[in-house]
C-alpha atoms as a PDB file:
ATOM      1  CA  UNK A   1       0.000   0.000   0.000  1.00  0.00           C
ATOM      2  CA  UNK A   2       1.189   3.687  -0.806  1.00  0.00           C
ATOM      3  CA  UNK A   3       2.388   5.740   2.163  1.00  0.00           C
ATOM      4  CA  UNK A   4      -0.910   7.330   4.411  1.00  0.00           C
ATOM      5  CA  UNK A   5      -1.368  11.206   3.521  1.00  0.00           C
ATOM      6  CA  UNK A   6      -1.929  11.547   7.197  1.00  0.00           C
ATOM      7  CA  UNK A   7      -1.879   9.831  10.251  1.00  0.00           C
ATOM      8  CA  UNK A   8      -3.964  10.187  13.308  1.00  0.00           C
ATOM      9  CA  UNK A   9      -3.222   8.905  16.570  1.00  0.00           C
ATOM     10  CA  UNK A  10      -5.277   8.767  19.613  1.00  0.00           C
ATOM     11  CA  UNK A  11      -3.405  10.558  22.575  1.00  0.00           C
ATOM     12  CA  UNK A  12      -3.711   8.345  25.969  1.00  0.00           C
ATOM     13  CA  UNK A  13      -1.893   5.296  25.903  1.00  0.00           C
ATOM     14  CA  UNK A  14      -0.449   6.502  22.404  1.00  0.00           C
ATOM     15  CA  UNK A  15       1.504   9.313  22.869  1.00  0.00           C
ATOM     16  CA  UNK A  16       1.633   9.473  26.362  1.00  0.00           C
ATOM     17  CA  UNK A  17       0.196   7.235  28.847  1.00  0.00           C
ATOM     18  CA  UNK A  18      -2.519   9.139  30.987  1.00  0.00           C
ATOM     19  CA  UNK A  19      -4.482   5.698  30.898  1.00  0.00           C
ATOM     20  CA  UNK A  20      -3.071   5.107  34.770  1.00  0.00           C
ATOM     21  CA  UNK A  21      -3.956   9.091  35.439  1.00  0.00           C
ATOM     22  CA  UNK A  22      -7.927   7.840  34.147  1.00  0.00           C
ATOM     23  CA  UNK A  23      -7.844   5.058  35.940  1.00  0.00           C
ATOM     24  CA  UNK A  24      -6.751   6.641  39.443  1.00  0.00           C
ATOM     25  CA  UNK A  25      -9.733   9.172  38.721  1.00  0.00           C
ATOM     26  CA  UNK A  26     -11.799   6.579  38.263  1.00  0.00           C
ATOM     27  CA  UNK A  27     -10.750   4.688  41.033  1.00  0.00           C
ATOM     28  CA  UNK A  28     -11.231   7.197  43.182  1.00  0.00           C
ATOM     29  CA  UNK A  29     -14.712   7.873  41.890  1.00  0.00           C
ATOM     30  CA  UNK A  30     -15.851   4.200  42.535  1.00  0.00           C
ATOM     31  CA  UNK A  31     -14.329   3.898  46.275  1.00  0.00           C
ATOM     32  CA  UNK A  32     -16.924   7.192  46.799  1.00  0.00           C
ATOM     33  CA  UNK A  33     -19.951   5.272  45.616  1.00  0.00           C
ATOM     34  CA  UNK A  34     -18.631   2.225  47.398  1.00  0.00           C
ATOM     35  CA  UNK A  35     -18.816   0.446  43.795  1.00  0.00           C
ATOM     36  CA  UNK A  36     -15.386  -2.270  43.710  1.00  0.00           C
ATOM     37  CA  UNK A  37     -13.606  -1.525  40.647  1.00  0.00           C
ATOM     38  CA  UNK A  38     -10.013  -2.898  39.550  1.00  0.00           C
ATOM     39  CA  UNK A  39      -7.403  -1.772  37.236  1.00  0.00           C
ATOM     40  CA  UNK A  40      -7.971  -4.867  35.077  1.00  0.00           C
ATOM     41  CA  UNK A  41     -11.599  -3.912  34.630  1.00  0.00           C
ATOM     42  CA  UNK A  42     -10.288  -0.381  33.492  1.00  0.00           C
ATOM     43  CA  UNK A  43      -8.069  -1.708  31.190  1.00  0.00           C
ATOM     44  CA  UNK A  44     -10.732  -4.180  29.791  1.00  0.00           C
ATOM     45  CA  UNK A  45     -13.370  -1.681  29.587  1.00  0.00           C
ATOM     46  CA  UNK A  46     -12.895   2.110  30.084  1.00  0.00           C
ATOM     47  CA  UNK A  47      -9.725   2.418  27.544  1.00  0.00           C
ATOM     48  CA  UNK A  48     -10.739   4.392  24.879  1.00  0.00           C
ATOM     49  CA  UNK A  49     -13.863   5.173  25.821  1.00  0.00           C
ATOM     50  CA  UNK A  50     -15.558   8.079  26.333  1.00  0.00           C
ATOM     51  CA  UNK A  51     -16.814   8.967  30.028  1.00  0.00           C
ATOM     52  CA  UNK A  52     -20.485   8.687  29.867  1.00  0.00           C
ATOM     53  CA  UNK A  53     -20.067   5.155  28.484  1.00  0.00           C
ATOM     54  CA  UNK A  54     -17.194   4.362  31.088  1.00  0.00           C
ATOM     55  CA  UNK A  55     -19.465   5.713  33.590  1.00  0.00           C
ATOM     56  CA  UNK A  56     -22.581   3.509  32.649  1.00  0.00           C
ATOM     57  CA  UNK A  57     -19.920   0.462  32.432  1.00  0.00           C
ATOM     58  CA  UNK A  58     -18.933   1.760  36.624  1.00  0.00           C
ATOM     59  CA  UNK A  59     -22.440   2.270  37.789  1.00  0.00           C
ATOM     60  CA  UNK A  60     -23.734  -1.162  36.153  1.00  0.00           C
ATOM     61  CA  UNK A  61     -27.225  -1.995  37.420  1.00  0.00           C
ATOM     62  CA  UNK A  62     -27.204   0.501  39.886  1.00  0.00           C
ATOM     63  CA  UNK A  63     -29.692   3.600  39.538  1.00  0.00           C
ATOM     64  CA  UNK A  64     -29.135   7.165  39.657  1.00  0.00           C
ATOM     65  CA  UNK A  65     -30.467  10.080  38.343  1.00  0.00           C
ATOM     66  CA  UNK A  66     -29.500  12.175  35.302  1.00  0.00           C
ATOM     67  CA  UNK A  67     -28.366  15.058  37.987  1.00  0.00           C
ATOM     68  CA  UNK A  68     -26.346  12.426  39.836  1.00  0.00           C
ATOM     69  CA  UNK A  69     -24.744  11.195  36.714  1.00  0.00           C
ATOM     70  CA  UNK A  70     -23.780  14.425  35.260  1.00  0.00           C
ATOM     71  CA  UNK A  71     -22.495  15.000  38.721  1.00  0.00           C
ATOM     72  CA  UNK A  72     -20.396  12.127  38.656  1.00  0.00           C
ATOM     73  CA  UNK A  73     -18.783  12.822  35.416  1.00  0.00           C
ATOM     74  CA  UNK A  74     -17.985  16.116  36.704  1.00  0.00           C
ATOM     75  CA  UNK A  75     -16.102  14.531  39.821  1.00  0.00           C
ATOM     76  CA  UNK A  76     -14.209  12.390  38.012  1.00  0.00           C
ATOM     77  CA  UNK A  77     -13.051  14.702  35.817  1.00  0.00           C
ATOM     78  CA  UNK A  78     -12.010  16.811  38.825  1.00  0.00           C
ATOM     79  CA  UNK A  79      -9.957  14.369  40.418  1.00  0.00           C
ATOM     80  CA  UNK A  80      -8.749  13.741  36.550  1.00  0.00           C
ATOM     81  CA  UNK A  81      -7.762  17.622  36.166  1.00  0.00           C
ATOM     82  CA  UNK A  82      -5.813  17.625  39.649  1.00  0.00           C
ATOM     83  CA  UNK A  83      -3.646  14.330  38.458  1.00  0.00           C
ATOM     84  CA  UNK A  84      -2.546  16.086  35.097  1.00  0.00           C
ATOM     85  CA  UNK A  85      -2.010  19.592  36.683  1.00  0.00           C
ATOM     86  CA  UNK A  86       1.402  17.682  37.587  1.00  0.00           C
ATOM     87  CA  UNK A  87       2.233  16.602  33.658  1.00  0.00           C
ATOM     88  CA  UNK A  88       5.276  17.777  31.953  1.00  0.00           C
ATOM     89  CA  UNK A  89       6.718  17.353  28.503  1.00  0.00           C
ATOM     90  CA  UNK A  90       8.855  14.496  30.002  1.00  0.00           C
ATOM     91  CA  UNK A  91       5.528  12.306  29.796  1.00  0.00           C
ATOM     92  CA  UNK A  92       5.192  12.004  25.997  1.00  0.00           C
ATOM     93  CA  UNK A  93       6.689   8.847  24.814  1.00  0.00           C
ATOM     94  CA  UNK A  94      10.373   8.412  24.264  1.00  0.00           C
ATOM     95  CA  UNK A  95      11.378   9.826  20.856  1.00  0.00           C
ATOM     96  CA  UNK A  96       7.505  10.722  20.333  1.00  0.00           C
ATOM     97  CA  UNK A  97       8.398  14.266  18.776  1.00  0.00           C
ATOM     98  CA  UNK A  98      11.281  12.814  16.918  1.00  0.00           C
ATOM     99  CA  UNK A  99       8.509  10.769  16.085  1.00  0.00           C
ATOM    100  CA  UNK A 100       6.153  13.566  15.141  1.00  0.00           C
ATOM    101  CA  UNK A 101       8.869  15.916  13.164  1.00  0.00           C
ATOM    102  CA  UNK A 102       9.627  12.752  11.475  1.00  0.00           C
ATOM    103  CA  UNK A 103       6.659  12.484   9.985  1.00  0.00           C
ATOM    104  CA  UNK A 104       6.210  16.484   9.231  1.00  0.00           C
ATOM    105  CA  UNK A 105       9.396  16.157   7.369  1.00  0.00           C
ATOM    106  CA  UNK A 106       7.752  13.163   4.603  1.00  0.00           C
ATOM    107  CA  UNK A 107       4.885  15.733   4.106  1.00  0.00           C
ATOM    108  CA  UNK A 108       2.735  13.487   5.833  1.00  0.00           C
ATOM    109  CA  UNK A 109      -0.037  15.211   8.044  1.00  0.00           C
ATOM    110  CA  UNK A 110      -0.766  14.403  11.506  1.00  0.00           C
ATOM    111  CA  UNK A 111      -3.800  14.857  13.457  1.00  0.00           C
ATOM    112  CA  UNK A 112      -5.301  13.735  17.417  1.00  0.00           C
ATOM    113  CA  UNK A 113      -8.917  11.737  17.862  1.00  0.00           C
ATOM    114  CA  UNK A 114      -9.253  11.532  21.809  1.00  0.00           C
ATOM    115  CA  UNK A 115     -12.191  10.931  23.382  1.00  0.00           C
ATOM    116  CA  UNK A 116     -10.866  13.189  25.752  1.00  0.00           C
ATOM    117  CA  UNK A 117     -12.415  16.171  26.836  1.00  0.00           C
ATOM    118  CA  UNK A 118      -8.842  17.167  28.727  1.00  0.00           C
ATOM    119  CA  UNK A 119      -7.378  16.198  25.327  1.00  0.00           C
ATOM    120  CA  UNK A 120      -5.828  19.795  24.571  1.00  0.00           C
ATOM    121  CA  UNK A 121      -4.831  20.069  28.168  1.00  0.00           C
ATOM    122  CA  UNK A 122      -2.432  17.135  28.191  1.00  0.00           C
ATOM    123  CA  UNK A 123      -0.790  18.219  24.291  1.00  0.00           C
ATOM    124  CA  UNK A 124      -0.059  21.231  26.446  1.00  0.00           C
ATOM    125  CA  UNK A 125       1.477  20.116  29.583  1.00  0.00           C
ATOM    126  CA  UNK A 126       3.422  17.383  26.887  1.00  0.00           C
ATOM    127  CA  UNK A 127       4.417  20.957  24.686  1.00  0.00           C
ATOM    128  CA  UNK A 128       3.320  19.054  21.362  1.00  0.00           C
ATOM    129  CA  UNK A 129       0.135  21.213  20.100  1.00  0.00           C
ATOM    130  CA  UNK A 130       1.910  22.332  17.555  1.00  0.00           C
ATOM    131  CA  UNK A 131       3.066  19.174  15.692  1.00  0.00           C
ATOM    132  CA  UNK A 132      -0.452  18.758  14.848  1.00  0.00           C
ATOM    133  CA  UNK A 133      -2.315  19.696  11.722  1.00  0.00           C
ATOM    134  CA  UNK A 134      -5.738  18.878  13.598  1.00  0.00           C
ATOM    135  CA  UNK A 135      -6.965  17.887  16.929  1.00  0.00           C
ATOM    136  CA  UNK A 136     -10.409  16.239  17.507  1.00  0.00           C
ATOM    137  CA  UNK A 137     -11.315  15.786  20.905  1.00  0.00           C
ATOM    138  CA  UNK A 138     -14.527  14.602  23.079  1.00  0.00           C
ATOM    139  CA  UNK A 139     -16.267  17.734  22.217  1.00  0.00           C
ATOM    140  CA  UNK A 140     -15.714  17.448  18.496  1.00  0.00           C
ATOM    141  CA  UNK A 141     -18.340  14.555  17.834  1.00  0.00           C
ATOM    142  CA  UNK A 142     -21.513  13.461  20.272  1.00  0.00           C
ATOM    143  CA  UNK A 143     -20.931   9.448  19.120  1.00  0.00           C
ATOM    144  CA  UNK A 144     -17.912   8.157  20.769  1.00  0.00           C
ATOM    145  CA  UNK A 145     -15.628   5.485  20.142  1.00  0.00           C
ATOM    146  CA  UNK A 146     -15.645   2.204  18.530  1.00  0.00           C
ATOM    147  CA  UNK A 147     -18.574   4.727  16.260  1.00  0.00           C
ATOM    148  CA  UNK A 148     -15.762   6.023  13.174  1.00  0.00           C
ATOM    149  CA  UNK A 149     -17.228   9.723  13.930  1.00  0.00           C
ATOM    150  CA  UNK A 150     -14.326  11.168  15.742  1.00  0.00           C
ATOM    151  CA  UNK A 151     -11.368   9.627  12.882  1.00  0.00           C
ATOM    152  CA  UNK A 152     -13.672  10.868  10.330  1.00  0.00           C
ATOM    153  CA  UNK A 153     -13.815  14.143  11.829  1.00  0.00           C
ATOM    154  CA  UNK A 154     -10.306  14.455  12.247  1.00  0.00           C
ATOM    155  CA  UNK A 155      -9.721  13.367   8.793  1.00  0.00           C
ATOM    156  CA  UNK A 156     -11.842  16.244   7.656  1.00  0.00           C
ATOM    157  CA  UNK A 157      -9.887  18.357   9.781  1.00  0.00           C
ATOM    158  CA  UNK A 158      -6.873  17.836   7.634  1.00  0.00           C
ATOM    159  CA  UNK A 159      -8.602  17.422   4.418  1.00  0.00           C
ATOM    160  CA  UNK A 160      -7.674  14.104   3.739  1.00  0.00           C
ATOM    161  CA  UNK A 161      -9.846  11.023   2.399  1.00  0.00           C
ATOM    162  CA  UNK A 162     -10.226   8.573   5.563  1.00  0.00           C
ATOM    163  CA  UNK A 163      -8.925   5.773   2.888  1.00  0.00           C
ATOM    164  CA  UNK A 164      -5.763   7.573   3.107  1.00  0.00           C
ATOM    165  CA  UNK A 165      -5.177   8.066   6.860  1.00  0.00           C
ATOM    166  CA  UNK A 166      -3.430   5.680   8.908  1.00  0.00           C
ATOM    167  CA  UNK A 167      -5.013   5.426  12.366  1.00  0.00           C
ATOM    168  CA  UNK A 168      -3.358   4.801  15.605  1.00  0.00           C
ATOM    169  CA  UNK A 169      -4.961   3.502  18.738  1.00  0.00           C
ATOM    170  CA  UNK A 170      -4.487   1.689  22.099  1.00  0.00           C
ATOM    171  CA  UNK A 171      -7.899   0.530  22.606  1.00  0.00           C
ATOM    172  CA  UNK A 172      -9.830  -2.339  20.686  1.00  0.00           C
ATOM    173  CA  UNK A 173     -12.723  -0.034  20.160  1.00  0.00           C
ATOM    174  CA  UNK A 174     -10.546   2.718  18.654  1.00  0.00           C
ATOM    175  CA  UNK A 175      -9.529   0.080  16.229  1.00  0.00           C
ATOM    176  CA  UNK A 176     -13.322  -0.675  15.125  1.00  0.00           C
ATOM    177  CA  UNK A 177     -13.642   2.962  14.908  1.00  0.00           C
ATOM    178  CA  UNK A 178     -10.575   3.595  12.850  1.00  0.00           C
ATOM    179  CA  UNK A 179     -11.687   0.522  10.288  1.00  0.00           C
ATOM    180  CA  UNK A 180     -14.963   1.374  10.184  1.00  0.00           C
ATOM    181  CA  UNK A 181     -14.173   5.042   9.215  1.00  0.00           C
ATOM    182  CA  UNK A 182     -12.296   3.113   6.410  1.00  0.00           C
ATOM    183  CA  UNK A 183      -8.609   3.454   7.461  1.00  0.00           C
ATOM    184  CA  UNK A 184      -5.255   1.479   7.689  1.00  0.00           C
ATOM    185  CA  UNK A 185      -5.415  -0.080  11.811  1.00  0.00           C
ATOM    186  CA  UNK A 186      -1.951   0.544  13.684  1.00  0.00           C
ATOM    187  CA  UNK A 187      -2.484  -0.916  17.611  1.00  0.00           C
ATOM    188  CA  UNK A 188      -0.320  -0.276  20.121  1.00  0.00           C
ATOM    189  CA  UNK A 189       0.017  -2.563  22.767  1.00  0.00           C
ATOM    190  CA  UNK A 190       0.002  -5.929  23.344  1.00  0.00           C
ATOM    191  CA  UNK A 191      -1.241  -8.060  20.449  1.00  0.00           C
ATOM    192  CA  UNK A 192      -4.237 -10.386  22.172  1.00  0.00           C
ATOM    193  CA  UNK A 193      -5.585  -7.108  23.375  1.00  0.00           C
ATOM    194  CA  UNK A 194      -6.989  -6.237  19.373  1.00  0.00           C
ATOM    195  CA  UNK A 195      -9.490  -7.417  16.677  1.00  0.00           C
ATOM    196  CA  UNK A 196      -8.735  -6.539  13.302  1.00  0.00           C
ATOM    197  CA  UNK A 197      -5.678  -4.110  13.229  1.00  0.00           C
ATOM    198  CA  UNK A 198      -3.461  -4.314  10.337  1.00  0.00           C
ATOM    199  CA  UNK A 199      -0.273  -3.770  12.764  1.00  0.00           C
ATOM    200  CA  UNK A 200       0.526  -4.102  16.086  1.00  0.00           C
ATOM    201  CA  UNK A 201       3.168  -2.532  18.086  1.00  0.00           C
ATOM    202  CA  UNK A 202       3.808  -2.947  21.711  1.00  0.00           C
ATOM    203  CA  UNK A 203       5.093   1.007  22.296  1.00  0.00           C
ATOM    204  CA  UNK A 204       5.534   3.797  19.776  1.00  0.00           C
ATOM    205  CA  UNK A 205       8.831   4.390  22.316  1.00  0.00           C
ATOM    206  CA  UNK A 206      11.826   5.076  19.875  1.00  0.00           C
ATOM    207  CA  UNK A 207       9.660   4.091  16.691  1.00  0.00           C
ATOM    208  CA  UNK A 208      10.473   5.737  13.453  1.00  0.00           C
ATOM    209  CA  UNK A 209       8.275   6.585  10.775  1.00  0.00           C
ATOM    210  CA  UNK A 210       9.032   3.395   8.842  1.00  0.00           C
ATOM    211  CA  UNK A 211       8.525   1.005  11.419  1.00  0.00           C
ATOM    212  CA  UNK A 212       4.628   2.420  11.454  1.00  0.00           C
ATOM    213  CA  UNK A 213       4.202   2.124   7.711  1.00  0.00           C
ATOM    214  CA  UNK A 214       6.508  -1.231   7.314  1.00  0.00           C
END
């Protein structure tokens, strides 16, 4: 296959890995509602996902109101905010804006779907908003992840066909999103953890452009 006019990565567990940060804020969320909830469960469940759907997945079976959900979203993103007031550029992955100037350099655009809603937040503390030709985020599209809405959207943002774009993603349903939007599948992260991907690499730590596209 030709090279991918653009390529657009997810941000947690991609390009940094706030996925712990998440899970800590979720963590604490469930020990106030007395809910048990385990870091395997978060990593089976809540990666990628947006946090009304993460929150339904936490509050299984048990009934609250619309106020108390909204509520609860807004808590955990509270406890969320005060874990990555402490982030610094060291947090982006090793070599990831080699990585990103790399890819500048081919004339290759690059572009962020997060379902984050902190998502411009954390490519600030990192100091890597500018290596980006687009940024979608969890405001940019009201169908989250594995729906293809948010890679299509950032695909627009950089005005290239979605059967062009490689997409990049650390979550299974980021993968369904990014093939049903009609892209190329990169995962990242361990290889039994993905359905359908057309490449799988454990860490984008010290990767070069080729080693995405070979």
């Amino acid at each position: 296959m030709p090279n991918p006019k653009a390529i657009i990565f997810d941000l947690d567990g991609v390009l940094t890995d706030t996925s712990e940060y998440h899970y800590q804020a979720w963590k604490h969320l469930a020990d106030d509602e007395s809910i048990p909830f385990t870091h395997e469960e978060n990593d089976a469940h809540l990666r990628g996902v947006g946090r009304r759907d993460s929150l339904a997945y936490l509050i299984r079976g048990r009934q609250y109101s619309e106020e108390q959900i909204q509520e609860m979203m807004d808590r955990k993103n509270r406890y969320y905010n005060a874990l990555i007031e402490q982030m610094s550029p060291k947090e982006i992955v090793p070599g990831g804006k080699e990585l990103l100037t790399e890819i500048r350099k081919a004339g290759i655009k690059s572009a962020i779907a997060s379902a984050s809603k902190n998502c411009r937040t954390v490519l600030e503390r990192l100091e890597i908003v500018d290596y980006f030709d687009g940024i979608a985020d969890g405001y940019s599209v009201t169908n989250g992840k594995p729906a293809a809405d948010i890679f299509v959207y950032a695909a627009g943002l950089v005005n290239v066909p979605t059967i062009d774009c490689l997409g990049v993603e650390d979550a299974d349903a980021g993968i369904e999103a990014i093939k049903t939007a009609g892209m190329r599948a990169l995962a990242i992260g361990p290889a039994d953890r993905f359905h359908g991907a057309d490449k799988v690499l454990p860490t984008l730590a010290h990767k070069h452009l080729q080693d995405l596209l070979g």
